[in-house]
N, C-alpha and C. Protein backbone atom coordinates (compact mmCIF):
# COMPACT_ATOMS: atom_id res chain seq x y z
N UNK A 1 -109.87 31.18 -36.77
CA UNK A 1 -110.69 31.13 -35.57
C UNK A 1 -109.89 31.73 -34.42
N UNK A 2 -110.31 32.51 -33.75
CA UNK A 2 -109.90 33.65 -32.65
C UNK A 2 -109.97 32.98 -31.14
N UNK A 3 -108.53 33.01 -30.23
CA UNK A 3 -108.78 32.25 -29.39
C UNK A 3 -109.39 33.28 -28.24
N UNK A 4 -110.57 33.15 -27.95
CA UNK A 4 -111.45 34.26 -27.57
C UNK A 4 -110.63 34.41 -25.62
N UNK A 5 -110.84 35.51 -25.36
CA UNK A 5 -110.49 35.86 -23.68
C UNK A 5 -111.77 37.10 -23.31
N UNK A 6 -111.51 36.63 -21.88
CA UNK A 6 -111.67 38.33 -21.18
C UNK A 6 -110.94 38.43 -20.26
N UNK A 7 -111.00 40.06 -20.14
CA UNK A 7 -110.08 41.03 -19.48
C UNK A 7 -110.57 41.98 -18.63
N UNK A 8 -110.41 41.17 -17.35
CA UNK A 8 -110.72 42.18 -16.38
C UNK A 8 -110.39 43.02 -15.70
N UNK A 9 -110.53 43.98 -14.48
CA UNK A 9 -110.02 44.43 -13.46
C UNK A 9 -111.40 44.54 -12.30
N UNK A 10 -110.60 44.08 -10.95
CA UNK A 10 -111.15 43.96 -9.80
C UNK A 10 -110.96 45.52 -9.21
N UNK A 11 -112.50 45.99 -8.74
CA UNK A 11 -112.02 46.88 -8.09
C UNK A 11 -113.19 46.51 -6.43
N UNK A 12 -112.16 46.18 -5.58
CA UNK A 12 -113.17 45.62 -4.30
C UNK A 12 -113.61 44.05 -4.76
N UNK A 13 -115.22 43.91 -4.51
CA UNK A 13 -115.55 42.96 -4.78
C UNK A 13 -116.52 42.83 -6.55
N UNK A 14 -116.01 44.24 -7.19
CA UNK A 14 -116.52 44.65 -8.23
C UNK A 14 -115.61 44.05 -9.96
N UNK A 15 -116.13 43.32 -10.60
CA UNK A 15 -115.36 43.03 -11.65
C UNK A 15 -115.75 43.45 -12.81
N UNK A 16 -115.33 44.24 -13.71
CA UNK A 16 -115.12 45.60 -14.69
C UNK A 16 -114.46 44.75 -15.79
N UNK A 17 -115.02 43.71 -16.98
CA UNK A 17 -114.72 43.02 -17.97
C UNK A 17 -114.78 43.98 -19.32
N UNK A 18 -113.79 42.86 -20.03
CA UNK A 18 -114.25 43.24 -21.77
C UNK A 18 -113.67 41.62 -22.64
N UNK A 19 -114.44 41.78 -23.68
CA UNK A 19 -114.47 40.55 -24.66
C UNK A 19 -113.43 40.97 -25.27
N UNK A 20 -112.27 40.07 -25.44
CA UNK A 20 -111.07 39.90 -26.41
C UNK A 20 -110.99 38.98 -27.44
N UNK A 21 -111.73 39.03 -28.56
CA UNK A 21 -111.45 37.99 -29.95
C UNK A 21 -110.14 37.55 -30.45
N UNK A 22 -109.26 38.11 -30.08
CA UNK A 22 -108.06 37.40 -31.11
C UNK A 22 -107.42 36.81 -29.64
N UNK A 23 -106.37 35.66 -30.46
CA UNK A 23 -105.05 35.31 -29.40
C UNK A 23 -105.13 35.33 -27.81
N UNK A 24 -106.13 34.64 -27.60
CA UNK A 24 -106.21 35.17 -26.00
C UNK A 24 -105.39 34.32 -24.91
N UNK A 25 -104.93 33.23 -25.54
CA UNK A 25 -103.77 32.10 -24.96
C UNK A 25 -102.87 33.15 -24.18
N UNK A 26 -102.15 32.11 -23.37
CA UNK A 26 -101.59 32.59 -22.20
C UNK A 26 -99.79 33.41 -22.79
N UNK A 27 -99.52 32.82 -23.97
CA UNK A 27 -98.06 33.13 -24.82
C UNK A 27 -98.43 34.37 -25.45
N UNK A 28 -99.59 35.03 -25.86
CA UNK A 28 -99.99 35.99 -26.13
C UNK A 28 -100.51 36.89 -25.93
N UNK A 29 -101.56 37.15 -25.20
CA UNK A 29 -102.34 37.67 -24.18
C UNK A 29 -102.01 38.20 -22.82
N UNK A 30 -101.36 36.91 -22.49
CA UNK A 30 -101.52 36.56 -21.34
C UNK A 30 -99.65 37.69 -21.01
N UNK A 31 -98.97 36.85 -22.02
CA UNK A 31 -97.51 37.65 -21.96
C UNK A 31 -97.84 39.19 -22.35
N UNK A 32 -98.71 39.96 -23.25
CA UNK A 32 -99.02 41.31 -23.52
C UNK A 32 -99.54 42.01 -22.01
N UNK A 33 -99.91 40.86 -21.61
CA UNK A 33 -100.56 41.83 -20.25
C UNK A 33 -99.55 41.89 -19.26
N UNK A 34 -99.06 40.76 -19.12
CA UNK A 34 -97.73 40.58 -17.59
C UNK A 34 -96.97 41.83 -17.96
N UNK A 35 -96.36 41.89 -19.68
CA UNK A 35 -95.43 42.69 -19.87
C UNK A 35 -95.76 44.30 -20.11
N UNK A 36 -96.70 44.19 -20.20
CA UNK A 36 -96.68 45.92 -20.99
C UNK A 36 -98.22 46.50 -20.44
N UNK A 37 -99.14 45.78 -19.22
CA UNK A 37 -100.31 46.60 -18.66
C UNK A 37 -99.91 46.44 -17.03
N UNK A 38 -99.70 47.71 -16.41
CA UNK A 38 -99.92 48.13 -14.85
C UNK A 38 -101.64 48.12 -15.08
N UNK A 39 -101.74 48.53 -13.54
CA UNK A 39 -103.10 48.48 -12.89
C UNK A 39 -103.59 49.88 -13.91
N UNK A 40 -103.32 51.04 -13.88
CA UNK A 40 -103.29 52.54 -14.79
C UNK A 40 -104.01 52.06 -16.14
N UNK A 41 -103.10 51.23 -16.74
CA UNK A 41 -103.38 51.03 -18.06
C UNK A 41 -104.47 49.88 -18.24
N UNK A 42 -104.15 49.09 -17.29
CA UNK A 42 -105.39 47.85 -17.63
C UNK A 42 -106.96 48.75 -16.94
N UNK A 43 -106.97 49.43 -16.39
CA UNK A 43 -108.27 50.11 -16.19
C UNK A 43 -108.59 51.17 -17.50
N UNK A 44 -107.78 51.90 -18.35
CA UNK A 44 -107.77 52.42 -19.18
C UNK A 44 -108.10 51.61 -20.44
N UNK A 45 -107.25 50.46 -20.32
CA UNK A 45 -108.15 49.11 -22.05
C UNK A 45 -109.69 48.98 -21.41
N UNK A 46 -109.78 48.65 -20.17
CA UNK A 46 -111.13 48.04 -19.89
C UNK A 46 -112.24 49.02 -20.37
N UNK A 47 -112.00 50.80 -19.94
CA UNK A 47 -112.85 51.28 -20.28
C UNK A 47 -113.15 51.76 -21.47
N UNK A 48 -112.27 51.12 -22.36
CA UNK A 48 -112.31 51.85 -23.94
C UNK A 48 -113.74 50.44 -24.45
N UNK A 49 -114.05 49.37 -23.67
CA UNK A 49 -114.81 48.00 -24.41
C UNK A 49 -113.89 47.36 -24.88
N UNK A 50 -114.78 46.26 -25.44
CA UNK A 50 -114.57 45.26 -25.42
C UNK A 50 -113.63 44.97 -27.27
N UNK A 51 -112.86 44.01 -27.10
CA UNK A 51 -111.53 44.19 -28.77
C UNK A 51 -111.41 43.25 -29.12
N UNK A 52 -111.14 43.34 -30.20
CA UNK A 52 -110.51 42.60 -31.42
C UNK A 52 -109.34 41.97 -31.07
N UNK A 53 -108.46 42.69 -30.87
CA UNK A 53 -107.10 42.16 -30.56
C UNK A 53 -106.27 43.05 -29.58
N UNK A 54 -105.39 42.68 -28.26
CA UNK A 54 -104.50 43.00 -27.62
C UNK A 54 -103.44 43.08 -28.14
N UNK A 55 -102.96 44.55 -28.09
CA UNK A 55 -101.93 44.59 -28.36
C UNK A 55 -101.28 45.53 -27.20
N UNK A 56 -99.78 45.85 -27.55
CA UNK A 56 -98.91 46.33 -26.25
C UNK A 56 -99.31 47.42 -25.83
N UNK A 57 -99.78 48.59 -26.77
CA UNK A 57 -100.76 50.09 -26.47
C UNK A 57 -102.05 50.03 -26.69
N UNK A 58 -102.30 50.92 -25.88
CA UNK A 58 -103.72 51.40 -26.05
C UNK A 58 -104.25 52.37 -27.01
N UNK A 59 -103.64 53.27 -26.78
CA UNK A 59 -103.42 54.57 -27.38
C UNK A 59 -102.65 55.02 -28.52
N UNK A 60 -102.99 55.83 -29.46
CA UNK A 60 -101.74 56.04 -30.42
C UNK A 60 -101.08 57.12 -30.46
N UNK A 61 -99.78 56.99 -31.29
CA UNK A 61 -98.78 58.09 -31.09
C UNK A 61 -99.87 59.43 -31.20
N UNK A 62 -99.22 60.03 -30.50
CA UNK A 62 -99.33 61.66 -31.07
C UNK A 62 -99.40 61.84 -32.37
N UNK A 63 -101.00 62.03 -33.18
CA UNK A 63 -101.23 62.77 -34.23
C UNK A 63 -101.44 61.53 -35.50
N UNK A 64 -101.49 60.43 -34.51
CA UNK A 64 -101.57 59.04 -35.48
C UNK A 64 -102.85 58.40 -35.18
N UNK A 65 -103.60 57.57 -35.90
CA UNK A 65 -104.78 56.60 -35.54
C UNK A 65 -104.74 55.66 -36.20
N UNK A 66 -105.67 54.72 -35.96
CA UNK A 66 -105.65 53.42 -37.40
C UNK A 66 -107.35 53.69 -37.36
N UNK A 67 -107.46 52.06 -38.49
CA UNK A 67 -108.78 51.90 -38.13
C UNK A 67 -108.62 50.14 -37.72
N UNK A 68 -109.87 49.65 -38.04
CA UNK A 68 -109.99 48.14 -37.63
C UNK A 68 -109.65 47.31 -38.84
N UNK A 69 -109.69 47.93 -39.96
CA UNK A 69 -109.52 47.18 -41.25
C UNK A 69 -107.84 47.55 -41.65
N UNK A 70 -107.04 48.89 -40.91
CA UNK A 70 -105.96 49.00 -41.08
C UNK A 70 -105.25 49.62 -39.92
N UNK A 71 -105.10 48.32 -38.59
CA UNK A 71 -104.45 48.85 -37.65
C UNK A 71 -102.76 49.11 -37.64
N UNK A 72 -102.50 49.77 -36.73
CA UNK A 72 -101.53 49.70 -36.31
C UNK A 72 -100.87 48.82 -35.74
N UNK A 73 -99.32 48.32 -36.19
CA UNK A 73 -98.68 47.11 -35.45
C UNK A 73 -99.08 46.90 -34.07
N UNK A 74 -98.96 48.13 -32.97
CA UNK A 74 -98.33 47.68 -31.82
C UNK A 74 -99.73 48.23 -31.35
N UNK A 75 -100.79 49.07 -31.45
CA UNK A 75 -101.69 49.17 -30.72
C UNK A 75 -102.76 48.74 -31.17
N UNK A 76 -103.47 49.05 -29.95
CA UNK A 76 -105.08 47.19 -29.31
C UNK A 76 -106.16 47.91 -30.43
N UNK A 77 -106.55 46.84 -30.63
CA UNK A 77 -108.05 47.25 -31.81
C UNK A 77 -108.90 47.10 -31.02
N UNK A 78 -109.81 47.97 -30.81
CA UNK A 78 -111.33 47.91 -30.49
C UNK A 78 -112.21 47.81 -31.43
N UNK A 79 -113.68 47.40 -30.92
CA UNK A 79 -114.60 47.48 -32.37
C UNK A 79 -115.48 49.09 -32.18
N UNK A 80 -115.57 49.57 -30.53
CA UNK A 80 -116.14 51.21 -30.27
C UNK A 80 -115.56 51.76 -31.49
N UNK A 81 -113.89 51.99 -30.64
CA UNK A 81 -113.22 53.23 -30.97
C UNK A 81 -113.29 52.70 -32.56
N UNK A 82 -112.35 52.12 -33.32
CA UNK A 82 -112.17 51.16 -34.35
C UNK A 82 -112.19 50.76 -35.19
N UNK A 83 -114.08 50.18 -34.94
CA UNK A 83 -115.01 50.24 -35.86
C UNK A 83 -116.34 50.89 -35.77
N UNK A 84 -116.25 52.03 -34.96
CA UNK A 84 -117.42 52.76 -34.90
C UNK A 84 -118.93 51.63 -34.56
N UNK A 85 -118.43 50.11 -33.66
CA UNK A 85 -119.51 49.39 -33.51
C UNK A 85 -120.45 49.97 -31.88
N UNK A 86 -121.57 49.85 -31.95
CA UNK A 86 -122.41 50.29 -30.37
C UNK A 86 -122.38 48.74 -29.43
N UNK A 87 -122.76 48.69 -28.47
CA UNK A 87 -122.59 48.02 -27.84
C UNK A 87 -121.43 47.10 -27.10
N UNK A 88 -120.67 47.88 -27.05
CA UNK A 88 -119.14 47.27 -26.69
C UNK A 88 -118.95 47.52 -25.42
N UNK A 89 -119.44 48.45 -24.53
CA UNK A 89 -118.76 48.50 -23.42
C UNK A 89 -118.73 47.35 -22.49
N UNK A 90 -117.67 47.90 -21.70
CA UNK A 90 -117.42 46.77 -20.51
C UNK A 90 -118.65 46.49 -19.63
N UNK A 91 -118.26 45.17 -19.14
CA UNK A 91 -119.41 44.99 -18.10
C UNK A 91 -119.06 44.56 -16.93
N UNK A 92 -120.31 44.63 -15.85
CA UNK A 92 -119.82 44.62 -14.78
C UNK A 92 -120.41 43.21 -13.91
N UNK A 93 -119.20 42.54 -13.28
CA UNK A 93 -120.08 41.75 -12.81
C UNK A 93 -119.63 41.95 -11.05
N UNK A 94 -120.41 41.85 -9.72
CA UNK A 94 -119.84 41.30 -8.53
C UNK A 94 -120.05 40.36 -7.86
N UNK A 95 -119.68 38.96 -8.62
CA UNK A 95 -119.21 37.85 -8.11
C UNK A 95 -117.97 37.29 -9.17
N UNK A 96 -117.20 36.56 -8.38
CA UNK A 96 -116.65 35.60 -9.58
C UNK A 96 -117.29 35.01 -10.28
N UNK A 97 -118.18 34.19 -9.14
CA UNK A 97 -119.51 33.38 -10.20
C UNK A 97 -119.98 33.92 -11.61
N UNK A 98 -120.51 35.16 -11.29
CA UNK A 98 -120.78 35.87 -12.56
C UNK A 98 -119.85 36.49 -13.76
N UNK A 99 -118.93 36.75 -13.44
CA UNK A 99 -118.12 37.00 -14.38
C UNK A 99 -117.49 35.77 -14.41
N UNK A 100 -117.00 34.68 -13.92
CA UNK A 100 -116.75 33.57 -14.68
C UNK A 100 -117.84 32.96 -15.88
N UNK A 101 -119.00 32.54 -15.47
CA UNK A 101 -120.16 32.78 -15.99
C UNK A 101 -120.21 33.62 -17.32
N UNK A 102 -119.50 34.97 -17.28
CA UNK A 102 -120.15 35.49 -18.24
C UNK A 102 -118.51 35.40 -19.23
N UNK A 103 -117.43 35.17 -18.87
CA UNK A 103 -116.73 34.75 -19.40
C UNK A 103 -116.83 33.20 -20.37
N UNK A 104 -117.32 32.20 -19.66
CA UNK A 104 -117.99 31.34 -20.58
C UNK A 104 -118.66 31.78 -21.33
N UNK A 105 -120.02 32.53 -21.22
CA UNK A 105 -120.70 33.04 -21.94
C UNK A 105 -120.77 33.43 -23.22
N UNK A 106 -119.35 34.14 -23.58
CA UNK A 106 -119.01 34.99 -24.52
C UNK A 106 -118.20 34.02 -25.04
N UNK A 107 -118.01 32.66 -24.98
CA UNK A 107 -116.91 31.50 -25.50
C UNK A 107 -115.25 32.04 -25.59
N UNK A 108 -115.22 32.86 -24.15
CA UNK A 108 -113.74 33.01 -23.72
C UNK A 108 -113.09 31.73 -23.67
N UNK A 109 -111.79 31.11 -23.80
CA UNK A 109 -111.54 30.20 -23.21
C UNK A 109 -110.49 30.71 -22.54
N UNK A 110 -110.10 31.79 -22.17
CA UNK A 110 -108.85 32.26 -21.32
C UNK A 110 -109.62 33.77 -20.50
N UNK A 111 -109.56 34.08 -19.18
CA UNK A 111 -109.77 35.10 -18.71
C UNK A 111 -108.75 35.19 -18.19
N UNK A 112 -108.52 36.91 -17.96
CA UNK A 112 -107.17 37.59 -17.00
C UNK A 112 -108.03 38.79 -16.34
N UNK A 113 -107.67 38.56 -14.90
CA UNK A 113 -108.14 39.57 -14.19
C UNK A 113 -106.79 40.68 -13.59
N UNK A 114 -106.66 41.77 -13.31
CA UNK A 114 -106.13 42.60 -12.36
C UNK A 114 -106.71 42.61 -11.28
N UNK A 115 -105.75 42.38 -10.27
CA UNK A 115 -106.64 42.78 -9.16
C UNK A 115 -105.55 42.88 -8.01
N UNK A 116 -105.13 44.42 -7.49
CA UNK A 116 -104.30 44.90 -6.17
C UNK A 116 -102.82 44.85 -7.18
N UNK A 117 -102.94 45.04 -8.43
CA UNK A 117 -101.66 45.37 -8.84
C UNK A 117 -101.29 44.30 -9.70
N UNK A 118 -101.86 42.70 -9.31
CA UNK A 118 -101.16 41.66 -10.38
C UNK A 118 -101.97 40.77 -10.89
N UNK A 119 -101.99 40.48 -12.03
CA UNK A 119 -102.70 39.83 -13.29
C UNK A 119 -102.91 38.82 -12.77
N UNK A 120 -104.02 37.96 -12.63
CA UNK A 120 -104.36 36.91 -12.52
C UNK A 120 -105.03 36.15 -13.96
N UNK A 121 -105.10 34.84 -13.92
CA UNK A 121 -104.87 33.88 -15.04
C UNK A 121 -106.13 32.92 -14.81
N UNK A 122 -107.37 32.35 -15.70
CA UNK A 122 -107.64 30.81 -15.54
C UNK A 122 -108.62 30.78 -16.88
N UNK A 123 -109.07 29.97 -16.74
CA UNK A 123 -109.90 28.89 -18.05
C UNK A 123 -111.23 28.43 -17.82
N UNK A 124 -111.85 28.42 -19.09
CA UNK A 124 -113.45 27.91 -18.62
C UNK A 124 -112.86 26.49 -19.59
N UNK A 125 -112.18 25.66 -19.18
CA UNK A 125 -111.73 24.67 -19.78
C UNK A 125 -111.93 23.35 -18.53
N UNK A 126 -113.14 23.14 -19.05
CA UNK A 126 -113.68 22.07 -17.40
C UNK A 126 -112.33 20.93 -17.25
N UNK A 127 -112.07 20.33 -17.87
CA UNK A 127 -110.78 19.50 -17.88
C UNK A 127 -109.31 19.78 -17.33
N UNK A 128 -109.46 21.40 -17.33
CA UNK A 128 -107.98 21.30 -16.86
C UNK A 128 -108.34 21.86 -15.47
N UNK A 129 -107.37 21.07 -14.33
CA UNK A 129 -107.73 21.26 -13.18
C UNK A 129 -106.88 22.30 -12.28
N UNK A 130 -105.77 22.92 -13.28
CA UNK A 130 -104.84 23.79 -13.52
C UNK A 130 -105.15 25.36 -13.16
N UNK A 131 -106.23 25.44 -14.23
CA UNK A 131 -106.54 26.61 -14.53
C UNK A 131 -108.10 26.48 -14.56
N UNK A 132 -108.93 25.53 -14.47
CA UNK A 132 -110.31 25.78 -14.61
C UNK A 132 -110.93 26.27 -13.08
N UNK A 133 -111.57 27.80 -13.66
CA UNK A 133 -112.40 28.46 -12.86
C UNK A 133 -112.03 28.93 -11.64
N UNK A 134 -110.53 29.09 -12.21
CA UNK A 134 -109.65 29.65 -10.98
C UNK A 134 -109.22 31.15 -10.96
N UNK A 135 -108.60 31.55 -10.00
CA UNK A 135 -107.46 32.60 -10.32
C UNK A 135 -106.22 32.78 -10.28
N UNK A 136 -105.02 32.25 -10.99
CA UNK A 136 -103.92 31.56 -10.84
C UNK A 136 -102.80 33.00 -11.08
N UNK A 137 -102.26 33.41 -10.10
CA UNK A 137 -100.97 34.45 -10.49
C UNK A 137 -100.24 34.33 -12.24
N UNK A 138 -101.23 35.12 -13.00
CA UNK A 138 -100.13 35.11 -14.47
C UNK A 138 -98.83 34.35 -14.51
N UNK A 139 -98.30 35.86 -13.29
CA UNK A 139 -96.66 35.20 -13.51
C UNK A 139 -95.71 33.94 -13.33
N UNK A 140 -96.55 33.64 -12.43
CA UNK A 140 -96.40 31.95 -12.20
C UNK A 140 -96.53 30.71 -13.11
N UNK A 141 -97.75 31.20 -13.40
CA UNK A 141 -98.48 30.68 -15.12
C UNK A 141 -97.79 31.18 -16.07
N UNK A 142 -96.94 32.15 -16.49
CA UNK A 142 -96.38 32.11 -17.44
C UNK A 142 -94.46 31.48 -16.86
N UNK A 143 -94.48 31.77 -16.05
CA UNK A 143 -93.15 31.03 -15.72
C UNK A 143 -93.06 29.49 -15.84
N UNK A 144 -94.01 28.88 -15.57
CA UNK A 144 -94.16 27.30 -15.40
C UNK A 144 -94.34 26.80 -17.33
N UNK A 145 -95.13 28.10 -18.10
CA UNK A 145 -95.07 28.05 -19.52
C UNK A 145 -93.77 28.33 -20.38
N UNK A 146 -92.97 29.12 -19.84
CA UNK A 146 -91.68 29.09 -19.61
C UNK A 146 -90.71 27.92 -19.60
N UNK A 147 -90.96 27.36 -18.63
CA UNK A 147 -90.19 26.19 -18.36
C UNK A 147 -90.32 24.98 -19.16
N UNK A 148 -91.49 24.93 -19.96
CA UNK A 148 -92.07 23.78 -20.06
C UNK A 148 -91.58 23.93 -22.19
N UNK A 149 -90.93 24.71 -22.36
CA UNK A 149 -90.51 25.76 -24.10
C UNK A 149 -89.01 25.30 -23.69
């Protein structure tokens, strides 16, 4: 069972999502994004749709590809590119409301937004008062996850 996320980027008051099925916890996800997506690249995953799994690239080497049934270690599976599936692209929402909303929707239990350069972090997890329906600085959130290992 896939710990489902989405992945956004803010542009203004505009939010530009995609559905992430695998690993979407904050040790995985959450660390793939702090470490290895700028603003460049996280607008570049967003517009490829919505994936399977995050991984550290987007893109593959020069003159290399996978598919979805035989990816590559280090780069992100989509189901577009992938698995040749329709309906994947990103969506757009402009409110939080709504893209929180539609982050529940899709039984995310972890969203990460970009927005002015740094990853933001929270949960459609009504119980935690931490992270539910917030936008919590990643790095903070992963530092305090940090501390706590």
């Amino acid at each position: 069972m896939g710990t489902r996320s989405r992945i956004g980027v803010m542009h203004g008051g505009v939010c530009k999502s995609v559905y992430c099925h695998w690993d979407g916890y904050l040790e995985h996800n959450g660390r793939i994004l702090l470490e290895h997506y700028n603003s460049a690249k996280a607008n570049h995953l967003v517009s490829l749709g919505d994936l399977s799994s995050l991984r550290r690239e987007v893109d593959f080497p020069d003159g290399e590809f996978h598919t979805f049934d035989s990816p590559m270690e280090n780069v992100t599976v989509f189901y577009g590119r992938d698995r040749d599936e329709d309906g994947t692209d990103f969506e757009t929402d402009h409110t939080f409301e709504t893209f929180f909303d539609r982050a529940a929707g899709c039984g995310a239990e972890w969203y990460y937004v970009m927005q002015d350069g740094f990853w933001y972090v929270g949960n459609t997890y009504g119980n935690d008062v931490k992270f539910y329906k917030k936008l919590v600085l990643l790095s903070e959130a992963m530092a305090a996850v940090e501390e706590s290992v």
